[in-house]
N, C-alpha and C. Protein backbone atom coordinates (compact mmCIF):
# COMPACT_ATOMS: atom_id res chain seq x y z
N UNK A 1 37.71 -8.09 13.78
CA UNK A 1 37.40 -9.24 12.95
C UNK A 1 37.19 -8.77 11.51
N UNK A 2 37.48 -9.31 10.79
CA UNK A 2 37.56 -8.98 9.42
C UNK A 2 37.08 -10.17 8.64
N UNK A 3 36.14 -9.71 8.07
CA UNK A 3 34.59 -10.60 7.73
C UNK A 3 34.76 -9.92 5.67
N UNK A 4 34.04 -11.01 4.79
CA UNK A 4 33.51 -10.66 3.69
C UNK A 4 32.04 -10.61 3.29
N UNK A 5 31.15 -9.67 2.99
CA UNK A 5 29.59 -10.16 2.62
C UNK A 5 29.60 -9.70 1.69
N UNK A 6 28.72 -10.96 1.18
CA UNK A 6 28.20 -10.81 -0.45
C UNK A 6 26.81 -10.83 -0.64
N UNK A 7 26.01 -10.24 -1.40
CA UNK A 7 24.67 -10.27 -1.63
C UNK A 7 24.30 -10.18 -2.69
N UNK A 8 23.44 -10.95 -3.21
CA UNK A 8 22.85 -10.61 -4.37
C UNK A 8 21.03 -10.79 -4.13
N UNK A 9 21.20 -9.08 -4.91
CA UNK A 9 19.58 -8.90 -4.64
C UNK A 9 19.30 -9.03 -5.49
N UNK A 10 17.70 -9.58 -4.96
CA UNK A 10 16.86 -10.55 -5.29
C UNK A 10 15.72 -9.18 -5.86
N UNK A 11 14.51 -9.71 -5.94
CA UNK A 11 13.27 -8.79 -5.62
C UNK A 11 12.70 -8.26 -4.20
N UNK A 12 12.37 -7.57 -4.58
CA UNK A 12 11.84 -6.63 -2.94
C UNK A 12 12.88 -5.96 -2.63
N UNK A 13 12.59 -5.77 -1.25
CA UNK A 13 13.23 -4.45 -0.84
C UNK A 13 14.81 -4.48 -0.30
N UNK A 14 15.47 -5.80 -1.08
CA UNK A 14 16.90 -5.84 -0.93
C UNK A 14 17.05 -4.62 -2.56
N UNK A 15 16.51 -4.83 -3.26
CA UNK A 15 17.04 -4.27 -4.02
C UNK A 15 16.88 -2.86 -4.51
N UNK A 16 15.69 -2.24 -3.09
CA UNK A 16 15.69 -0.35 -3.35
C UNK A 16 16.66 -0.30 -1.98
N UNK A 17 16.45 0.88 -2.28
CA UNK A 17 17.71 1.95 -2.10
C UNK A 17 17.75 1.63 -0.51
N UNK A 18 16.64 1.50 0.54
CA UNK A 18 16.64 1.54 1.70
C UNK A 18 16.77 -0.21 2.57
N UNK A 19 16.67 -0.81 1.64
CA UNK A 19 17.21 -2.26 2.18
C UNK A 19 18.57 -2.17 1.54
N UNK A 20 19.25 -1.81 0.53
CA UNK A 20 20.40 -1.89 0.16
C UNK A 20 21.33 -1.12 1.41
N UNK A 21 20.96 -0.07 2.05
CA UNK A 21 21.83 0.93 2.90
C UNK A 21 21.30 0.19 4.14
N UNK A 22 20.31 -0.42 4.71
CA UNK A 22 20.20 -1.19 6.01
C UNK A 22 21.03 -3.05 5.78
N UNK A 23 21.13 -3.38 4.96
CA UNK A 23 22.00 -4.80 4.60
C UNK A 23 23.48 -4.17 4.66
N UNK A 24 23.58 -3.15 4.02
CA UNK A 24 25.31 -2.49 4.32
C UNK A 24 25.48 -1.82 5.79
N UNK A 25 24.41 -1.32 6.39
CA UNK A 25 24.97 -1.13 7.48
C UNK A 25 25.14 -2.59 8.76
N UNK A 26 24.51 -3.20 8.17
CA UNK A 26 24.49 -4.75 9.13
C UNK A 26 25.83 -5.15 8.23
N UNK A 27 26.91 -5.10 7.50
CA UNK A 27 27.90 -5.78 7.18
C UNK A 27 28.87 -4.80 7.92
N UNK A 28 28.54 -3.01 8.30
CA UNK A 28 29.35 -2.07 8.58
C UNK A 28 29.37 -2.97 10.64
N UNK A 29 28.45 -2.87 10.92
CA UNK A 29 28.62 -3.42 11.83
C UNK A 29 29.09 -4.22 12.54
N UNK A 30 29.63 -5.22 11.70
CA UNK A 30 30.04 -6.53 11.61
C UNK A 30 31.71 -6.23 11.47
N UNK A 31 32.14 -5.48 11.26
CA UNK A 31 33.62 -4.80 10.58
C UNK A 31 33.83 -5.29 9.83
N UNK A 32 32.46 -5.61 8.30
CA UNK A 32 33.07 -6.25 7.26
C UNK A 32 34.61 -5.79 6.30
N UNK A 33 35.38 -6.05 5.97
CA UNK A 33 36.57 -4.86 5.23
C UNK A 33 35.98 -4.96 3.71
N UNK A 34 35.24 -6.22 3.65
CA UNK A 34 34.96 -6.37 2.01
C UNK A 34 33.51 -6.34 1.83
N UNK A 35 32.43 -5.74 1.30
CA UNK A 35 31.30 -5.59 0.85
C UNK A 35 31.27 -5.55 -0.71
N UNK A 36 30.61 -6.87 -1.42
CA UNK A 36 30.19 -7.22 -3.18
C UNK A 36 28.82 -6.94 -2.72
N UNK A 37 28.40 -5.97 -3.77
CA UNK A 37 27.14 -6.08 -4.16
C UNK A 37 26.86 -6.17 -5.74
N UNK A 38 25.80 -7.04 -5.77
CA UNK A 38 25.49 -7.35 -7.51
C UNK A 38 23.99 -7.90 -7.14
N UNK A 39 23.07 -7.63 -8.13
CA UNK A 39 24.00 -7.59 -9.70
C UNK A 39 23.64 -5.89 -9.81
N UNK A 40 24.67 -5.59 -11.34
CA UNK A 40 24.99 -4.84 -11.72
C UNK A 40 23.73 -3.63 -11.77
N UNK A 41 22.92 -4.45 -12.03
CA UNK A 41 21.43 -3.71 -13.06
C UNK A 41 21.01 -3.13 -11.49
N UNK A 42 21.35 -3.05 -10.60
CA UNK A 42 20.39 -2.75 -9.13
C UNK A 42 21.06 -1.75 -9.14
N UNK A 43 22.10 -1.03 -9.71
CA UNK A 43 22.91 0.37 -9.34
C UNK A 43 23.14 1.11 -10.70
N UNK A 44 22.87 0.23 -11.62
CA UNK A 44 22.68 1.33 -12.89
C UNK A 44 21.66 0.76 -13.78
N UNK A 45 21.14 1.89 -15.01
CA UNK A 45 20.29 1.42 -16.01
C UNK A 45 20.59 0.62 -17.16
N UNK A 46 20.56 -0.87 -16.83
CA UNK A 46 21.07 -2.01 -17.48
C UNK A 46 19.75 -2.97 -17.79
N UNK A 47 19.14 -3.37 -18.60
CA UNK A 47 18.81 -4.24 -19.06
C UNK A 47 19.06 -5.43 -17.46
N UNK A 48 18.02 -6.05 -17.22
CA UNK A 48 17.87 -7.25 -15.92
C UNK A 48 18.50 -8.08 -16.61
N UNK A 49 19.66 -8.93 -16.00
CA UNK A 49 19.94 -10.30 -16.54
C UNK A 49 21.19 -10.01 -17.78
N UNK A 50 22.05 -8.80 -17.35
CA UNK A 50 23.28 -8.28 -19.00
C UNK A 50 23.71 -7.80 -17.96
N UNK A 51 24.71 -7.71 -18.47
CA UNK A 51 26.14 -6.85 -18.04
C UNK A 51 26.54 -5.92 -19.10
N UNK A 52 25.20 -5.71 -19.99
CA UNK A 52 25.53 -5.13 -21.45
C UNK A 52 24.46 -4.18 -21.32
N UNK A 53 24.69 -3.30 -22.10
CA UNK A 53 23.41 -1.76 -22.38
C UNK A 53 22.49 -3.20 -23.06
N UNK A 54 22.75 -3.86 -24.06
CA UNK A 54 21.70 -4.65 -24.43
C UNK A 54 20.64 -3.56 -25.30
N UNK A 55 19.20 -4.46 -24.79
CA UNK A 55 18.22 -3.44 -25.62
C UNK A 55 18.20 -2.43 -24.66
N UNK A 56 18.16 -0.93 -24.97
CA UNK A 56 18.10 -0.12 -24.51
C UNK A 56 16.20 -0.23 -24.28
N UNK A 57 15.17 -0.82 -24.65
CA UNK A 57 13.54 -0.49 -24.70
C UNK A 57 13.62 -1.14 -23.32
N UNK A 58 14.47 -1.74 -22.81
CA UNK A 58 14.19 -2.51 -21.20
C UNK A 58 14.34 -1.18 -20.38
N UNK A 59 14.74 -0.26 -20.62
CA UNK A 59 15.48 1.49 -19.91
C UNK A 59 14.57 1.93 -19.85
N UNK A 60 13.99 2.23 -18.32
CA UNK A 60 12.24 3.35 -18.41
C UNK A 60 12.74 4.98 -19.02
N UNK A 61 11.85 4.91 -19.76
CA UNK A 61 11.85 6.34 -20.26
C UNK A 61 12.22 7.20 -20.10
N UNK A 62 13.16 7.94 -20.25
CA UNK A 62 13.51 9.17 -19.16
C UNK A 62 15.36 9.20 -18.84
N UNK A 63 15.79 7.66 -19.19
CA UNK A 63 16.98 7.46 -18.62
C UNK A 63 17.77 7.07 -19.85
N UNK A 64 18.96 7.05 -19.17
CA UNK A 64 20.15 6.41 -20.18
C UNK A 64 20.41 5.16 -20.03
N UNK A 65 20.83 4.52 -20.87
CA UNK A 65 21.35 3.12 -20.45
C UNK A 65 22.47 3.30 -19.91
N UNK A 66 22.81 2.93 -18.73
CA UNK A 66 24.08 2.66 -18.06
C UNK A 66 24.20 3.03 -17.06
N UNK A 67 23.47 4.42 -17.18
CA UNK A 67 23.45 5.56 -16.18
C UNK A 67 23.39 5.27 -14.34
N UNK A 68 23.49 5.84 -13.55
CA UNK A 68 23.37 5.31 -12.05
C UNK A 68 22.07 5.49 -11.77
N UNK A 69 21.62 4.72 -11.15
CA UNK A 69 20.24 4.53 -10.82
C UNK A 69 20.41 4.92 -9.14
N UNK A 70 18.71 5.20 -8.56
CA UNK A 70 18.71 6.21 -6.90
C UNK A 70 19.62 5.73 -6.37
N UNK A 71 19.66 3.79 -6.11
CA UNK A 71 19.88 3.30 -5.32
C UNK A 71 21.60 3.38 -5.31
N UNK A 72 22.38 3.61 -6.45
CA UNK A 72 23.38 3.54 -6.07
C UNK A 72 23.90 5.26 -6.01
N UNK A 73 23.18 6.13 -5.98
CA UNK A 73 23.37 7.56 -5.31
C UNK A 73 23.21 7.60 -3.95
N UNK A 74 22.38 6.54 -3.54
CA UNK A 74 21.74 6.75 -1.86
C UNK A 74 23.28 6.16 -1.46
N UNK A 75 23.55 5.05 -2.05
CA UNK A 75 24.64 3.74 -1.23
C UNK A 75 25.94 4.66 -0.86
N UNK A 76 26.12 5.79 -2.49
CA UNK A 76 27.60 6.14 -2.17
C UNK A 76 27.34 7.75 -1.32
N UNK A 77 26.23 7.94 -0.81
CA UNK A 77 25.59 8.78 0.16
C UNK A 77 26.02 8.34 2.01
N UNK A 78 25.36 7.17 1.84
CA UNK A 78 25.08 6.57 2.96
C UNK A 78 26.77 6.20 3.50
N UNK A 79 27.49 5.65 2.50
CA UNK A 79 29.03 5.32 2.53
C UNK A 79 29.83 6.46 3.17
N UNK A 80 29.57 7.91 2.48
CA UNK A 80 30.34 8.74 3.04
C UNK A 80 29.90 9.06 4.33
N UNK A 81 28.93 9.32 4.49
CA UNK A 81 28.54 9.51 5.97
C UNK A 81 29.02 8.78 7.23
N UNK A 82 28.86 7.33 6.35
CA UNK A 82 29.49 6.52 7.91
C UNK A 82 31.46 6.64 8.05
N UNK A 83 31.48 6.89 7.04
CA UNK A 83 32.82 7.62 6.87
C UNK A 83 33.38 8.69 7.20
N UNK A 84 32.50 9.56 7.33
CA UNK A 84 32.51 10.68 7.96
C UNK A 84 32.50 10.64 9.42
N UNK A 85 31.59 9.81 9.78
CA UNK A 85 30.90 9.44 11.37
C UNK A 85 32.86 8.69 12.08
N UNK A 86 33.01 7.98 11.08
CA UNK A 86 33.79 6.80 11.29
C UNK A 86 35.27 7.50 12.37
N UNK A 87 35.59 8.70 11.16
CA UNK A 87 36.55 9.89 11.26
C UNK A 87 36.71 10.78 12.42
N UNK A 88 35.12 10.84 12.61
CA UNK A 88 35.09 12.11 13.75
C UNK A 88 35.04 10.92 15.33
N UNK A 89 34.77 9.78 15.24
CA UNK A 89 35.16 9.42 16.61
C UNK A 89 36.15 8.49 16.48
N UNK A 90 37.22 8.81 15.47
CA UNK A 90 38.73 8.48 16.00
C UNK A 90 39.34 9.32 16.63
């Protein structure tokens, strides 16, 4: 079956790193072929509410604007693995 899910996180724990990789594995399950996730600002250092660097003073200290944020290091973590998994029991 070939399914599409879309999500957009909200506040809480859709939008750290460990509800983002348990909501993708409930779409992996599902044999989604298509997974959207947004918004943008939940996987890199963006200003909430832009699709633009914008003001960079919204950027905690320490970071770049644009830059990848945990959650989307964990996602393309978690991705290869089940990819990996996916491989070895074909």
């Amino acid at each position: 079956m070939n399914c599409f899910v879309q999500l957009i996180f909200l506040a809480g724990l859709a939008a750290r790193p460990e509800g983002i990789i348990a909501w993708t594995q409930c779409a992996l399950d599902k044999n989604c072929r298509l997974i959207q996730f947004e918004p943008a600002w939940c996987f890199f250092n963006l200003p909430a509410g832009t699709f633009e660097f914008g003001d960079s003073n919204q950027v905690p200290d320490g970071t770049k604007p644009g830059e990848a944020k945990e959650s989307l290091k964990k996602l393309i973590e978690f991705l290869l693995a089940a990819k990996n998994r996916e491989a070895v029991t074909k």
